[in-house]
Protein backbone atom coordinates (compact mmCIF):
# COMPACT_ATOMS: atom_id res chain seq x y z
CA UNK A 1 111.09 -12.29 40.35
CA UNK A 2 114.43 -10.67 40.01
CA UNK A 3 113.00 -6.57 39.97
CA UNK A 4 116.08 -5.56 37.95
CA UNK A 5 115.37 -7.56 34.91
CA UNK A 6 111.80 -9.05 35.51
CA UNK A 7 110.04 -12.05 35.51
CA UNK A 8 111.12 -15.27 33.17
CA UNK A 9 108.81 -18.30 33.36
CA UNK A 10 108.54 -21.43 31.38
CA UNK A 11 105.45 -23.75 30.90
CA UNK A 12 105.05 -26.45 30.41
CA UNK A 13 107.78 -27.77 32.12
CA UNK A 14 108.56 -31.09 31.96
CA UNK A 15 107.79 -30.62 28.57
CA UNK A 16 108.03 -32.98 25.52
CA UNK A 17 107.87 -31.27 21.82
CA UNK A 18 108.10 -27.43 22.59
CA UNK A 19 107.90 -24.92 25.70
CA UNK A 20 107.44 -21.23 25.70
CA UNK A 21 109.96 -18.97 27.37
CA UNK A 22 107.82 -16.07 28.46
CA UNK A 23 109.42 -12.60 29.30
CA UNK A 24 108.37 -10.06 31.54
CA UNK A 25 110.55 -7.05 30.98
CA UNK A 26 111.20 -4.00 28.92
CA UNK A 27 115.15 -3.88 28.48
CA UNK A 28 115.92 -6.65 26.20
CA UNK A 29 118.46 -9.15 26.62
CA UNK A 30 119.45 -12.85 25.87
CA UNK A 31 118.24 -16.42 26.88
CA UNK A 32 121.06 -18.81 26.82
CA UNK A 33 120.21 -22.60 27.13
CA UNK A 34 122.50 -24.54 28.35
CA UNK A 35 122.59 -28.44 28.85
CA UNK A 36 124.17 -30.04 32.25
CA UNK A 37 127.46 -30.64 30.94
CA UNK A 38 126.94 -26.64 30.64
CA UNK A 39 127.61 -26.34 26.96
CA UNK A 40 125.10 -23.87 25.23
CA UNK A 41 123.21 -25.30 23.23
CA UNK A 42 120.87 -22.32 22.06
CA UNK A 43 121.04 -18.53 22.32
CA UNK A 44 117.79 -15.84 21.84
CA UNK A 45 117.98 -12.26 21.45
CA UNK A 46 114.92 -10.18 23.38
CA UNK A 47 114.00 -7.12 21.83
CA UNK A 48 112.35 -4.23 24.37
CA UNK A 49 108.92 -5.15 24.51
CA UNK A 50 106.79 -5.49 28.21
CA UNK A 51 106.53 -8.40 27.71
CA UNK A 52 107.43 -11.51 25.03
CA UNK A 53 106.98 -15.33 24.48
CA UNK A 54 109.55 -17.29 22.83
CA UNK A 55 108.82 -20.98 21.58
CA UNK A 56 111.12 -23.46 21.95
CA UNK A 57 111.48 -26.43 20.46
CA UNK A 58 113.68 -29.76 21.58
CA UNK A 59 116.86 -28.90 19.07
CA UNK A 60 119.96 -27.24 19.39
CA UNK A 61 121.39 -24.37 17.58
CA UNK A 62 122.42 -26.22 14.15
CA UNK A 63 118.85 -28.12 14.14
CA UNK A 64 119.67 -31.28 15.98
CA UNK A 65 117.36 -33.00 18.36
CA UNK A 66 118.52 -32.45 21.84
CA UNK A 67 118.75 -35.19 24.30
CA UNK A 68 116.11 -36.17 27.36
CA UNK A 69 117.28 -34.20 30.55
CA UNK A 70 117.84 -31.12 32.69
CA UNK A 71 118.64 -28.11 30.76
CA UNK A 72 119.50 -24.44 32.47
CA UNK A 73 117.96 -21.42 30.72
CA UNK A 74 119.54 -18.17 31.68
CA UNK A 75 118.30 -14.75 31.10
CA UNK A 76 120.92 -12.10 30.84
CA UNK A 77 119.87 -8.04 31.10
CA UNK A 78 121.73 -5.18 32.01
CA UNK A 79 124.49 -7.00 33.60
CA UNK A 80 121.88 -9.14 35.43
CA UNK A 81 120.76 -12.89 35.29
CA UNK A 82 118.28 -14.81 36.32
CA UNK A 83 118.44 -19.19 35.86
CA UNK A 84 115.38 -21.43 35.47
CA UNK A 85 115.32 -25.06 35.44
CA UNK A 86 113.73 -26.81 32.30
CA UNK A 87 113.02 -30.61 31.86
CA UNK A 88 112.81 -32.35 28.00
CA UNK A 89 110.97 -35.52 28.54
CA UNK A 90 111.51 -37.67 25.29
C-alpha cells in the first residue's frame, strides 16, 4: 500500500468478462488503463469517498472489445501513483 494515496486492488485477476477496481482512499483521483504497447485505453475519475469499487469491463474507451493480454492500471492522486498488473483472458 502506497500511504500517500491508499490501497488499489483488483479481483479477479486473470479475469475474463469484467473486474472491479477497488479504491481505498479519500482524495480522489484517476485510474488510467493502459495496454502494453502503453496506449490508454480507458480513463476513470474517483470522487472522495473512503473507499470505492469501479467495474470494468473488457472494452476500451469508444466501446470496442479489447484484446487478450497484460494491461497496466495506474492510479494517479495528489501527484502520486501507484501501477497494478491486470490480465484479460479471452
Amino acid at each position: 500500500m502506497n500511504r500517500r494515496i491508499g490501497n488499489v486492488s483488483i479481483y479477479p485477476n486473470p479475469f475474463n468478462s469484467s473486474a472491479i477496481i477497488n479504491i481505498n482512499n479519500s482524495k480522489g483521483g484517476e485510474i488510467c488503463i493502459y495496454n502494453a504497447a502503453g496506449q490508454e485505453i480507458r480513463k476513470f475519475e474517483i470522487s472522495k469517498r473512503r473507499q470505492q469499487e469501479n467495474n470494468l469491463d473488457a472494452t476500451d474507451m469508444t466501446g470496442n472489445k479489447v484484446s487478450s493480454g497484460i494491461y497496466l492500471v495506474k492510479y494517479l492522486s495528489l501527484g502520486h501513483s501507484v501501477t497494478r498488473k491486470l490480465i484479460y483472458t479471452k
